[in-house]
PDB file of N, CA and C in Angstrom:
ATOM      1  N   UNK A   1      -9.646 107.090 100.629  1.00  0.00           N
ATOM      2  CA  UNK A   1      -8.632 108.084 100.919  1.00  0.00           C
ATOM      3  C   UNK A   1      -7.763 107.647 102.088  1.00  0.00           C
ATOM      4  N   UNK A   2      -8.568 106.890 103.252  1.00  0.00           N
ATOM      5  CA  UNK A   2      -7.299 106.782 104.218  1.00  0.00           C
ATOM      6  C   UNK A   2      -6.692 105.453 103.820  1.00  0.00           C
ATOM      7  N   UNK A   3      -6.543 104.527 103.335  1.00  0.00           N
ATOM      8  CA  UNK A   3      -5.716 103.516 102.458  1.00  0.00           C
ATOM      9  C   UNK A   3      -4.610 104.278 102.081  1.00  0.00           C
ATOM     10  N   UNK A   4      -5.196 104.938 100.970  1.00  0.00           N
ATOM     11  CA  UNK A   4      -4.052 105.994 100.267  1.00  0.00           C
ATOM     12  C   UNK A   4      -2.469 106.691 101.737  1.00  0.00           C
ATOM     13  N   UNK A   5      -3.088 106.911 102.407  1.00  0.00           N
ATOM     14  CA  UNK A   5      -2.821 108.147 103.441  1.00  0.00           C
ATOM     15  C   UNK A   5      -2.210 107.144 104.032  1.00  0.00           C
ATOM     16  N   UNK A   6      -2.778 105.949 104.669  1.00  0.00           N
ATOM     17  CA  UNK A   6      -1.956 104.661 104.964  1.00  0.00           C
ATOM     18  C   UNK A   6      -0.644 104.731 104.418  1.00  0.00           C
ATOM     19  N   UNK A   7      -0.545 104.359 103.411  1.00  0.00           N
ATOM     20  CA  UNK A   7       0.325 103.749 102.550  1.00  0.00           C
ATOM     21  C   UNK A   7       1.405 104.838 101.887  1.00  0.00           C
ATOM     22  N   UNK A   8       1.193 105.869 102.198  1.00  0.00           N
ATOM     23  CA  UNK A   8       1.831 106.998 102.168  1.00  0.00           C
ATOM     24  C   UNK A   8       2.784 107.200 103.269  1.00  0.00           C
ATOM     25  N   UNK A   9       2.042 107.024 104.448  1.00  0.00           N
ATOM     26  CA  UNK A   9       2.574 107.274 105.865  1.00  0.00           C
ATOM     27  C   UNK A   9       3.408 106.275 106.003  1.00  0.00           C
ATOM     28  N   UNK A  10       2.986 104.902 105.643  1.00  0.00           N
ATOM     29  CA  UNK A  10       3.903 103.412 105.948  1.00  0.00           C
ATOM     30  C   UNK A  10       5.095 104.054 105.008  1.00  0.00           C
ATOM     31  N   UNK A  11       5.204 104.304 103.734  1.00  0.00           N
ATOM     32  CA  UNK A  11       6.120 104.380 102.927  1.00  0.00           C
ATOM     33  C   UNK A  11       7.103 105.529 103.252  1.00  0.00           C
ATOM     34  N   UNK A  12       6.673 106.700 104.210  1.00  0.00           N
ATOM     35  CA  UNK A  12       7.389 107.623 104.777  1.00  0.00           C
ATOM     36  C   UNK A  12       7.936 106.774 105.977  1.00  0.00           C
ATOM     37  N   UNK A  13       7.489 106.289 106.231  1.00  0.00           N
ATOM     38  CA  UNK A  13       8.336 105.297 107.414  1.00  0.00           C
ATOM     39  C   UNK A  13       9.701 104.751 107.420  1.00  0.00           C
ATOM     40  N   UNK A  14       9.182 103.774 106.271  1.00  0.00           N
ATOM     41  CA  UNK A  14      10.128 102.738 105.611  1.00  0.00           C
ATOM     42  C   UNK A  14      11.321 103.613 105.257  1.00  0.00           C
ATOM     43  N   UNK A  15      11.285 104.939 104.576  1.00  0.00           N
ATOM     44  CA  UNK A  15      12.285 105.646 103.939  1.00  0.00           C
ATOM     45  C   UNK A  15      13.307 106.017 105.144  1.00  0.00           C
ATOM     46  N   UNK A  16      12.302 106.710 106.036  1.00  0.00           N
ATOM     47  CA  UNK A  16      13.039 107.303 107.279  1.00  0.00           C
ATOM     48  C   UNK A  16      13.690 106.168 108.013  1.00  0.00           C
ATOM     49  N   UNK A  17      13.465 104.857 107.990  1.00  0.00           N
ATOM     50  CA  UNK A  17      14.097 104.073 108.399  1.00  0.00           C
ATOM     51  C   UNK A  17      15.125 103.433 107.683  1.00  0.00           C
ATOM     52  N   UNK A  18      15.690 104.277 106.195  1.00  0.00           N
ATOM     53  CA  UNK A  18      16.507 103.514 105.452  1.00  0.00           C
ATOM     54  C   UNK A  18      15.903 101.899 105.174  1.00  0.00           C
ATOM     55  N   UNK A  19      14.703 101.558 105.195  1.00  0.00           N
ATOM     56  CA  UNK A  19      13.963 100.205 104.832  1.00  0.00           C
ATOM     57  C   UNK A  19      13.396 100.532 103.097  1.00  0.00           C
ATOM     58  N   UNK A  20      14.324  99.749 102.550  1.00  0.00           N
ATOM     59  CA  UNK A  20      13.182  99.442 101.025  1.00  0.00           C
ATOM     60  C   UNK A  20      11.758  99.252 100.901  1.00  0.00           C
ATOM     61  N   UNK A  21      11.389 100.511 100.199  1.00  0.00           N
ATOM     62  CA  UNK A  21       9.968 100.601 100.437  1.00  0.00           C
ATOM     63  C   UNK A  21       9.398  99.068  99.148  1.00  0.00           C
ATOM     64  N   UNK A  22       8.944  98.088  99.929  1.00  0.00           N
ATOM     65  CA  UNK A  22       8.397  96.822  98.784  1.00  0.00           C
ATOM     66  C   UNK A  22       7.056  96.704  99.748  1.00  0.00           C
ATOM     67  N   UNK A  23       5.907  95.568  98.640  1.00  0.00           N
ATOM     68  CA  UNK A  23       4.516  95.030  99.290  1.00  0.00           C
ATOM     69  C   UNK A  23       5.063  94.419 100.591  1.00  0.00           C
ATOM     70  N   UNK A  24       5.995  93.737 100.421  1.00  0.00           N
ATOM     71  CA  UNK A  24       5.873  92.809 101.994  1.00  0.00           C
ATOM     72  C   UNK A  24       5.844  93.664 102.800  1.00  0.00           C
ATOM     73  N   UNK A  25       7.245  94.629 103.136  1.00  0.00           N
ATOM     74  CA  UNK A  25       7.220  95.448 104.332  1.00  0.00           C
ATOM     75  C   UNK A  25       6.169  96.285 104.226  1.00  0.00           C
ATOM     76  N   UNK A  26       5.362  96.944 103.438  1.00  0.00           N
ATOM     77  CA  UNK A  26       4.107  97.936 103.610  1.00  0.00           C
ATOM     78  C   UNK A  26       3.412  96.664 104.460  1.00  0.00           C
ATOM     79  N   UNK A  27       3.350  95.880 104.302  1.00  0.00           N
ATOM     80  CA  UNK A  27       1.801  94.240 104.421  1.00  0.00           C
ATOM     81  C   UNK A  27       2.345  94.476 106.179  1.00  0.00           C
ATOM     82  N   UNK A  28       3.405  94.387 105.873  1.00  0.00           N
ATOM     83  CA  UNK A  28       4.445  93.761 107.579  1.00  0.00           C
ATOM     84  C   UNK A  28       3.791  94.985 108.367  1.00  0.00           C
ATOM     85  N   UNK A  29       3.913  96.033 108.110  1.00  0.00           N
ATOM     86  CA  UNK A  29       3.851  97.227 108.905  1.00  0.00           C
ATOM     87  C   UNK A  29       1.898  97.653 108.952  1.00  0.00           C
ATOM     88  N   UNK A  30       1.312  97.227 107.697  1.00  0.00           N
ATOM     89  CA  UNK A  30      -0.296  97.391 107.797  1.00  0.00           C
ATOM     90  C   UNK A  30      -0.455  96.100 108.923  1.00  0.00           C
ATOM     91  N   UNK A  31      -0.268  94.849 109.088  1.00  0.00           N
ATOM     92  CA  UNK A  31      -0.565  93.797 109.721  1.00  0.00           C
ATOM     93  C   UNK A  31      -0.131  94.195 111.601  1.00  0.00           C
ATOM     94  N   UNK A  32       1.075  95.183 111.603  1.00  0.00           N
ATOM     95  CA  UNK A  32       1.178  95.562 112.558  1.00  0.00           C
ATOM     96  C   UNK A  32       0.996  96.493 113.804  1.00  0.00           C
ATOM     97  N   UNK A  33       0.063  97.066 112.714  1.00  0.00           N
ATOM     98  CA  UNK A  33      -0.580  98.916 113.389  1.00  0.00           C
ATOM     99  C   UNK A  33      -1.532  97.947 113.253  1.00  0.00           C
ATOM    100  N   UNK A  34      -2.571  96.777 112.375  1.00  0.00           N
ATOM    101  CA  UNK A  34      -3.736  96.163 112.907  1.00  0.00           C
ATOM    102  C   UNK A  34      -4.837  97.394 111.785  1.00  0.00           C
ATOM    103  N   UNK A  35      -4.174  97.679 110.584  1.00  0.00           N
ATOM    104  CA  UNK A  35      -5.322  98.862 109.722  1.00  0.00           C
ATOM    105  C   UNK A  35      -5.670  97.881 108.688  1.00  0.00           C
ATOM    106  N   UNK A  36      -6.919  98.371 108.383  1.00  0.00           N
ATOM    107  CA  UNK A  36      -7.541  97.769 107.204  1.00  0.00           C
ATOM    108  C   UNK A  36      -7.297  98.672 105.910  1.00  0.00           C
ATOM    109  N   UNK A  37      -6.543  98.052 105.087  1.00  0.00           N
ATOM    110  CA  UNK A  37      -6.311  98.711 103.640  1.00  0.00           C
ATOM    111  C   UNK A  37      -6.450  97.753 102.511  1.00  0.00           C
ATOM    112  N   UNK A  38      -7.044  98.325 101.707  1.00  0.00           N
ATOM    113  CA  UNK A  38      -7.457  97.794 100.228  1.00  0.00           C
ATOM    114  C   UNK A  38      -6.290  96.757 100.176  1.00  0.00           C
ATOM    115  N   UNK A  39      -6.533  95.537  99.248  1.00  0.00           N
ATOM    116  CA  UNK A  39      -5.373  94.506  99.137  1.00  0.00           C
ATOM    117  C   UNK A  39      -4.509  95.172  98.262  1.00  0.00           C
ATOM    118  N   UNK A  40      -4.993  95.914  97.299  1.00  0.00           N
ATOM    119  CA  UNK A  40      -4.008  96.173  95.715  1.00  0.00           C
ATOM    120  C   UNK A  40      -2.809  97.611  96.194  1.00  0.00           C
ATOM    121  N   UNK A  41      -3.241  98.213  97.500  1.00  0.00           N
ATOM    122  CA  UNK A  41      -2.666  99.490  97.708  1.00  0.00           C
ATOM    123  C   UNK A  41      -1.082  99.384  97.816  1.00  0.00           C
ATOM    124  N   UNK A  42      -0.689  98.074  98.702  1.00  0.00           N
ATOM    125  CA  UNK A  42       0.577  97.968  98.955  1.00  0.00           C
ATOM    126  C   UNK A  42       1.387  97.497  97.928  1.00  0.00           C
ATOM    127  N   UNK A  43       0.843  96.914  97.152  1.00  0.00           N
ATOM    128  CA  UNK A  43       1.847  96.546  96.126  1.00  0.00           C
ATOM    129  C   UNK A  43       1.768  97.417  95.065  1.00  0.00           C
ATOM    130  N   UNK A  44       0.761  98.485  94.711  1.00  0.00           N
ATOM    131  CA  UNK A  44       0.819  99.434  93.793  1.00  0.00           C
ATOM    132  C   UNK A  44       1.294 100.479  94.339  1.00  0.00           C
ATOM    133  N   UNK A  45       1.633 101.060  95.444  1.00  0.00           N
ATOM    134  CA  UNK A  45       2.343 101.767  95.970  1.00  0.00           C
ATOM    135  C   UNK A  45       4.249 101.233  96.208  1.00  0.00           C
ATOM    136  N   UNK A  46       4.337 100.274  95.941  1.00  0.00           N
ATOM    137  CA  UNK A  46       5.928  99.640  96.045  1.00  0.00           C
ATOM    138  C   UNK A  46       5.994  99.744  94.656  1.00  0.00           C
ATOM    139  N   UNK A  47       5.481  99.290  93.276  1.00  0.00           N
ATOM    140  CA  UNK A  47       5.347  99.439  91.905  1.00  0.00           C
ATOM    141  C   UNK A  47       6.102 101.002  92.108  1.00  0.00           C
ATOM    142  N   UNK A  48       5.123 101.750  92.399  1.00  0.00           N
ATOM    143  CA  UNK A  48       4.966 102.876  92.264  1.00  0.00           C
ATOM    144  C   UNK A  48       6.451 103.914  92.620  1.00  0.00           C
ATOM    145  N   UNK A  49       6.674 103.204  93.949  1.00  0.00           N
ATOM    146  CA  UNK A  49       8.330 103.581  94.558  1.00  0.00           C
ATOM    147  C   UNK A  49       9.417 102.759  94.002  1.00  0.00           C
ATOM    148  N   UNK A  50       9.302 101.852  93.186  1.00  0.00           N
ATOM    149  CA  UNK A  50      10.858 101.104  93.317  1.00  0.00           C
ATOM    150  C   UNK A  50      11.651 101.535  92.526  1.00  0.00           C
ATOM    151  N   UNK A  51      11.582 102.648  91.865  1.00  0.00           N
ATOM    152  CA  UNK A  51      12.805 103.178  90.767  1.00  0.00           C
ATOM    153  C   UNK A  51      12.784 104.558  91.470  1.00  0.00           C
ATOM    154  N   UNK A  52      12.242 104.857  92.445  1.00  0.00           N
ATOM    155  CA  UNK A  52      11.597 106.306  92.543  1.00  0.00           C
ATOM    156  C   UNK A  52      12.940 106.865  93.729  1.00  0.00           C
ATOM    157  N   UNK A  53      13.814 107.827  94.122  1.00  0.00           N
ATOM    158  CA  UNK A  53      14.570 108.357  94.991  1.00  0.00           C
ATOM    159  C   UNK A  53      13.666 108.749  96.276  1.00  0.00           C
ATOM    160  N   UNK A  54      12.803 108.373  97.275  1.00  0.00           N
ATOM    161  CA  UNK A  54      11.836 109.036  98.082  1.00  0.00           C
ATOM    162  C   UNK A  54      12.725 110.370  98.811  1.00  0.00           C
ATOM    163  N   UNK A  55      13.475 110.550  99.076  1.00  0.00           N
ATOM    164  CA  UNK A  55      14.191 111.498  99.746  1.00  0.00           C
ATOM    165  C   UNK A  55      13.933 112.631  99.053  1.00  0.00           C
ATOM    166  N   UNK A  56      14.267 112.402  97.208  1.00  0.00           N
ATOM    167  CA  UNK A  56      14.515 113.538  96.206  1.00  0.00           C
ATOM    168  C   UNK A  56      12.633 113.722  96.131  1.00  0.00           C
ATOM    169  N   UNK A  57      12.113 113.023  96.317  1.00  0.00           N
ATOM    170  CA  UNK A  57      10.755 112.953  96.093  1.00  0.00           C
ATOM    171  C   UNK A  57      10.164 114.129  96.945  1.00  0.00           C
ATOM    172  N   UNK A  58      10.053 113.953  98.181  1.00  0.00           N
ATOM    173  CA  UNK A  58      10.101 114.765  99.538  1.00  0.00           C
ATOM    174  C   UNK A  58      10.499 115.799  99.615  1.00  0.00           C
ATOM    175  N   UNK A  59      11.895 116.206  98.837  1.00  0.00           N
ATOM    176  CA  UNK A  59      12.058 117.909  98.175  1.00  0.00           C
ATOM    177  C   UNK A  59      11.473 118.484  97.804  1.00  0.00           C
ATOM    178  N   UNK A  60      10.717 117.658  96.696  1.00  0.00           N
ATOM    179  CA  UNK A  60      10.321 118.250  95.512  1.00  0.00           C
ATOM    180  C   UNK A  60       8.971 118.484  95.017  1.00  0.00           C
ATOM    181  N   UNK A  61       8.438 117.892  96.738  1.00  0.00           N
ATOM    182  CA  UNK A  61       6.559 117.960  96.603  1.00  0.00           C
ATOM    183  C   UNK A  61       6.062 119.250  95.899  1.00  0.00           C
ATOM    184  N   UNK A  62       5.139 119.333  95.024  1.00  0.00           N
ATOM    185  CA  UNK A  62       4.546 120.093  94.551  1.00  0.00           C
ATOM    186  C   UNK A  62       5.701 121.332  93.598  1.00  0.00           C
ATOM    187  N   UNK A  63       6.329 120.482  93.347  1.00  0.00           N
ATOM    188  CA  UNK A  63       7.385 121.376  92.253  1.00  0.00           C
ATOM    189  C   UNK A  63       7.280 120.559  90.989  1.00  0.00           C
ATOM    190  N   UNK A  64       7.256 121.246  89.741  1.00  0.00           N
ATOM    191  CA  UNK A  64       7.302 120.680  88.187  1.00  0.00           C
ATOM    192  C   UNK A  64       8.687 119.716  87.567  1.00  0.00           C
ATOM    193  N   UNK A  65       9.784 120.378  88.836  1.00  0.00           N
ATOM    194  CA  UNK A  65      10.914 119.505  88.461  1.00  0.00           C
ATOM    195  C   UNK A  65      11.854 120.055  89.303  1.00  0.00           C
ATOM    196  N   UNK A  66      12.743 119.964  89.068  1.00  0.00           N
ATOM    197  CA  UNK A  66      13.817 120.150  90.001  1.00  0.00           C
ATOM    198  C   UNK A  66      14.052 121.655  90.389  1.00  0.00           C
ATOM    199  N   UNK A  67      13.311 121.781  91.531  1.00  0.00           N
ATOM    200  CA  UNK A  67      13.763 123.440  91.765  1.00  0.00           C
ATOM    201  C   UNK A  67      14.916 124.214  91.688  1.00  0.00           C
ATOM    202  N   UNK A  68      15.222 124.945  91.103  1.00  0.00           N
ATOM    203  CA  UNK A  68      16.573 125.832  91.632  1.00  0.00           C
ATOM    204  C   UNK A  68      17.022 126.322  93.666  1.00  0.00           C
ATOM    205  N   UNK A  69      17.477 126.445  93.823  1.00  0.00           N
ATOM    206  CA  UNK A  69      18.208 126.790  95.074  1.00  0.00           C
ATOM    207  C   UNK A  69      17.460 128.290  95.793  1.00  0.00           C
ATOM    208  N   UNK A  70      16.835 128.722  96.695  1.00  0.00           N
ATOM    209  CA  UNK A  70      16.236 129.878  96.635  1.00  0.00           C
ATOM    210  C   UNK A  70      17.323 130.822  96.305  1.00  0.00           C
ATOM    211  N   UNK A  71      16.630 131.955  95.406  1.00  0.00           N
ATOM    212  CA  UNK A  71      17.737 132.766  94.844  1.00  0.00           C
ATOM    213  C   UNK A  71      18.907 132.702  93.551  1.00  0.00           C
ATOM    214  N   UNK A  72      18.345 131.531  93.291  1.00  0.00           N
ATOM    215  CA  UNK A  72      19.220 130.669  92.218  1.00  0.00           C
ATOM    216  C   UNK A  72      19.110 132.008  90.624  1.00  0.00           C
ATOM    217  N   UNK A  73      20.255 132.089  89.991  1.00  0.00           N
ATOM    218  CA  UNK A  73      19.559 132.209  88.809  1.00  0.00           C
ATOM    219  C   UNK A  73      19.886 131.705  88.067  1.00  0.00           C
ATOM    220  N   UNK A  74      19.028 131.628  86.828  1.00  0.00           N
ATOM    221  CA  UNK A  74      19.173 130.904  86.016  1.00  0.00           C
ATOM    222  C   UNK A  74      20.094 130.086  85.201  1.00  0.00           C
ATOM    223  N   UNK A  75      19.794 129.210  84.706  1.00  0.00           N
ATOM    224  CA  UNK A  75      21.277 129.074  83.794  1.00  0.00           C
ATOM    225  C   UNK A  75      22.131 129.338  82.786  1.00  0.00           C
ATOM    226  N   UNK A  76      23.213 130.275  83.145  1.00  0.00           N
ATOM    227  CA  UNK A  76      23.944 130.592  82.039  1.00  0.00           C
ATOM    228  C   UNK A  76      24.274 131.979  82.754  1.00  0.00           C
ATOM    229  N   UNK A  77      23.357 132.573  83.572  1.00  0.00           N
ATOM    230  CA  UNK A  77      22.838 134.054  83.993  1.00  0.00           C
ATOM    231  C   UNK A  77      23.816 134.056  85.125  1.00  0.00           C
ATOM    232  N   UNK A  78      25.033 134.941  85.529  1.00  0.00           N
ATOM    233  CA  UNK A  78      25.611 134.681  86.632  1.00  0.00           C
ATOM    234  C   UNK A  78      24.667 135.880  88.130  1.00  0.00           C
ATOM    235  N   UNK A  79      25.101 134.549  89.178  1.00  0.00           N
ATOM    236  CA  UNK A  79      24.126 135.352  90.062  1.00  0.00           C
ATOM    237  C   UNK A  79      24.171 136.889  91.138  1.00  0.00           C
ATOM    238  N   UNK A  80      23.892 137.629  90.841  1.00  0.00           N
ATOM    239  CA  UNK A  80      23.440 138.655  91.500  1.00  0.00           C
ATOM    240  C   UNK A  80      24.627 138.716  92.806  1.00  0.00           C
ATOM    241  N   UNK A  81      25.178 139.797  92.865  1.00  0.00           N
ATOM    242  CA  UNK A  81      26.160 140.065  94.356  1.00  0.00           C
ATOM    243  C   UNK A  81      25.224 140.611  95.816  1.00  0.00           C
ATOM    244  N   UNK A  82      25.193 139.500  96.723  1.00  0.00           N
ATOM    245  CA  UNK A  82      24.613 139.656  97.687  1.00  0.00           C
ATOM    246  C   UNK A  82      24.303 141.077  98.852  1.00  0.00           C
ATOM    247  N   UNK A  83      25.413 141.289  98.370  1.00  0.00           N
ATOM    248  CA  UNK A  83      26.521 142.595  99.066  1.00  0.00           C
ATOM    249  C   UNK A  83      26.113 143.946  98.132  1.00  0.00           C
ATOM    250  N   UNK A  84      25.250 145.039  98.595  1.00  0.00           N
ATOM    251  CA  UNK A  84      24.720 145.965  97.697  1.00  0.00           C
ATOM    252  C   UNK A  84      25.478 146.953  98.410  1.00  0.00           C
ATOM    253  N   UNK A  85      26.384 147.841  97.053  1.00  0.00           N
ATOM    254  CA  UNK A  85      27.501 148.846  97.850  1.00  0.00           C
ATOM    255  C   UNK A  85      26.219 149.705  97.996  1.00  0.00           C
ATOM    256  N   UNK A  86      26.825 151.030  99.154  1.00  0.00           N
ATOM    257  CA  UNK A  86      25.749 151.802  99.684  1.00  0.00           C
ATOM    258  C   UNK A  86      25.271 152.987  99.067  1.00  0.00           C
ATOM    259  N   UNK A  87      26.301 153.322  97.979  1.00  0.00           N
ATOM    260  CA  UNK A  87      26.060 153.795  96.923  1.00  0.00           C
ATOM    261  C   UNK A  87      24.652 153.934  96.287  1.00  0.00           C
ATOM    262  N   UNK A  88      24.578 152.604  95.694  1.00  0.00           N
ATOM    263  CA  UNK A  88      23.291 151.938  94.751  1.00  0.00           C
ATOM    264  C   UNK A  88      22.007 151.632  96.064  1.00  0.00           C
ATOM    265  N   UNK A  89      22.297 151.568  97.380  1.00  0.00           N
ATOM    266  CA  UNK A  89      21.339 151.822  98.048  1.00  0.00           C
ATOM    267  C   UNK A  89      20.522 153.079  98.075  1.00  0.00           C
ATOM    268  N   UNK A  90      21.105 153.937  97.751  1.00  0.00           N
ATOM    269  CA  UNK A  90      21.079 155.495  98.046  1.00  0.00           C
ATOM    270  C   UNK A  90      20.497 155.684  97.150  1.00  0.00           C
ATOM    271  N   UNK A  91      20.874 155.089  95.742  1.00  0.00           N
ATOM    272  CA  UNK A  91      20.058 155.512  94.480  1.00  0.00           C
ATOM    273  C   UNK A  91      18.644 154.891  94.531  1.00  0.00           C
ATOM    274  N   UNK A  92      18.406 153.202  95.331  1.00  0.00           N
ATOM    275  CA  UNK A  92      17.405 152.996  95.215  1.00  0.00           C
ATOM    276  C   UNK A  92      16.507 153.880  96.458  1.00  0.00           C
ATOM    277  N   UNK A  93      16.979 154.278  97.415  1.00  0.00           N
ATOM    278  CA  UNK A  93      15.936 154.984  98.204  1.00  0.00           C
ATOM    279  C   UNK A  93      15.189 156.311  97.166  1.00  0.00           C
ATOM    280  N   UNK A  94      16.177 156.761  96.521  1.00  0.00           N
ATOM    281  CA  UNK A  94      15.868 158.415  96.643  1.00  0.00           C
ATOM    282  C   UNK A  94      14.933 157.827  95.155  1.00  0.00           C
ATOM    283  N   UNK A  95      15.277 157.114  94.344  1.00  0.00           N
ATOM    284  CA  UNK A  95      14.179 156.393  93.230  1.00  0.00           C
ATOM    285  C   UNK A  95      13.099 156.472  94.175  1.00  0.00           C
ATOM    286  N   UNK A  96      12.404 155.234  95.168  1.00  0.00           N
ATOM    287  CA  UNK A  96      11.579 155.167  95.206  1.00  0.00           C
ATOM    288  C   UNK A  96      11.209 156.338  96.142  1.00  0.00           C
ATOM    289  N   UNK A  97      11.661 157.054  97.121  1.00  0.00           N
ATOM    290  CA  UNK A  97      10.898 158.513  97.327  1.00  0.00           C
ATOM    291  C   UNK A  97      10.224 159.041  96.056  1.00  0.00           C
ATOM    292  N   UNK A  98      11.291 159.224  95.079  1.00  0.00           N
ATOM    293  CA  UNK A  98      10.892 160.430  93.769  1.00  0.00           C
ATOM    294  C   UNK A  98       9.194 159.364  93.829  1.00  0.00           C
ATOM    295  N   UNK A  99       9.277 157.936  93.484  1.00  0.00           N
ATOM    296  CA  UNK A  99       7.937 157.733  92.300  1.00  0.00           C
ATOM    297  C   UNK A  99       6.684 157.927  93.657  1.00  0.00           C
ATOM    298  N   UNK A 100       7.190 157.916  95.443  1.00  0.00           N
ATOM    299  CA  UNK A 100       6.262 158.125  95.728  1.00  0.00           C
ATOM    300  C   UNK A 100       5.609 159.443  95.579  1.00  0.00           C
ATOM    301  N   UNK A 101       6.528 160.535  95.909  1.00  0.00           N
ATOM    302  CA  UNK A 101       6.415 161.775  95.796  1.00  0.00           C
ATOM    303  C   UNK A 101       5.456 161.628  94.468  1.00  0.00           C
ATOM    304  N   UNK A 102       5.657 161.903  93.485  1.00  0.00           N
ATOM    305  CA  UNK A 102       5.467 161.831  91.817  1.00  0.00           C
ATOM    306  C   UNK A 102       3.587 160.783  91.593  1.00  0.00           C
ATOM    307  N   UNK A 103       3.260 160.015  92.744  1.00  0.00           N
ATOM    308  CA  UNK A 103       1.988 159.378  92.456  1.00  0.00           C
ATOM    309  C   UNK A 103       1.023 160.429  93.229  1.00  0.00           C
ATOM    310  N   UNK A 104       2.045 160.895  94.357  1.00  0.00           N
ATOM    311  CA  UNK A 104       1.001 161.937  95.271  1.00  0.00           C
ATOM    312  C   UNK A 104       0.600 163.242  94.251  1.00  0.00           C
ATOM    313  N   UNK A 105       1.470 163.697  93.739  1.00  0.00           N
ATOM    314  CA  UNK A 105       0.881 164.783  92.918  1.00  0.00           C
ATOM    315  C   UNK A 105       0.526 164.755  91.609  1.00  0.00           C
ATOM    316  N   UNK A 106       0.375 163.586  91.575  1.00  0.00           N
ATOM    317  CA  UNK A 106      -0.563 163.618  89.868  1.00  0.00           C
ATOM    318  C   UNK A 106      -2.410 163.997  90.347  1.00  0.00           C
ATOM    319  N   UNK A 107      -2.545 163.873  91.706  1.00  0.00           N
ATOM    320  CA  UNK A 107      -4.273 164.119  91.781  1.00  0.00           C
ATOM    321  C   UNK A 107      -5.118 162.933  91.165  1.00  0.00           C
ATOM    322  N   UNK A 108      -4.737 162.326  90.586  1.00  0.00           N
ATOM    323  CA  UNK A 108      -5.427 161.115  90.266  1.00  0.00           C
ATOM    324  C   UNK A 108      -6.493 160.115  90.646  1.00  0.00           C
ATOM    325  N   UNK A 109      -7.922 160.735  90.591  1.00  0.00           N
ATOM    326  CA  UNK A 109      -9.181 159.959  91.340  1.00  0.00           C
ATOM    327  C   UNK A 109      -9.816 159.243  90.508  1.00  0.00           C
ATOM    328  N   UNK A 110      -9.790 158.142  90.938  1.00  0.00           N
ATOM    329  CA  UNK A 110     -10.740 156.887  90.027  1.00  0.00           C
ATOM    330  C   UNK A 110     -11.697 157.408  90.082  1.00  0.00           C
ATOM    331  N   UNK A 111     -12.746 158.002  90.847  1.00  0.00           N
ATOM    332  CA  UNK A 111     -14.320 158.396  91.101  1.00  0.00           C
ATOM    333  C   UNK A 111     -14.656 159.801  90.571  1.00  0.00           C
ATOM    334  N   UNK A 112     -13.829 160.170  89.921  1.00  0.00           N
ATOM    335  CA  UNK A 112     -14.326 161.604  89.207  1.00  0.00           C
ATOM    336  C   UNK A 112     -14.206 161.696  87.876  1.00  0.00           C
TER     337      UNK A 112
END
């Protein structure tokens, strides 16, 4: 695991330094911190990056694909007006009063 974590960290390096993540420079940079890592890690980790965008990568940790924008909707769906006239505020307060009002007097006990 810390090989892995190595070679992760070297390769976050390289990016942040605008350096092409390849085996040599991972080798250059393991030979220079003085860490012991598996021989096959650095060059299967450059395999692994050389078609790869690391920047777009780094967005997109733990997402299925390309996230939408927070708030985004969908496509085709135009999005939602940020700006709620005070109107439709008014309607949503006095809504959710009514359904609280309306749960209090149903009497409703799970235990009886």
């Amino acid at each position: 695991m810390t090989s892995k974590l190595t070679c992760i960290y070297l390769a976050l390096i390289l990016h942040n330094d605008e350096v092409t993540v390849t085996e040599d420079k991972i080798n250059a940079l393991i030979k220079a911190a003085g860490i012991n890592v598996e021989p096959f890690r650095p060059g299967l980790f450059a395999k692994a990056l050389a078609n790869v965008n690391v920047g777009s990568l780094i967005c997109n940790v733990g997402a299925d694909g390309p996230a939408p924008a927070a708030g985004a909707a969908p496509a085709g769906v135009p999005a939602p007006s940020t700006a709620t006239a005070p109107a439709e505020e008014k309607k949503v307060k006095a809504k959710k009063e009514e359904s609280e009002q309306s749960d209090d007097d149903m009497s409703f006990d799970l235990f009886n």
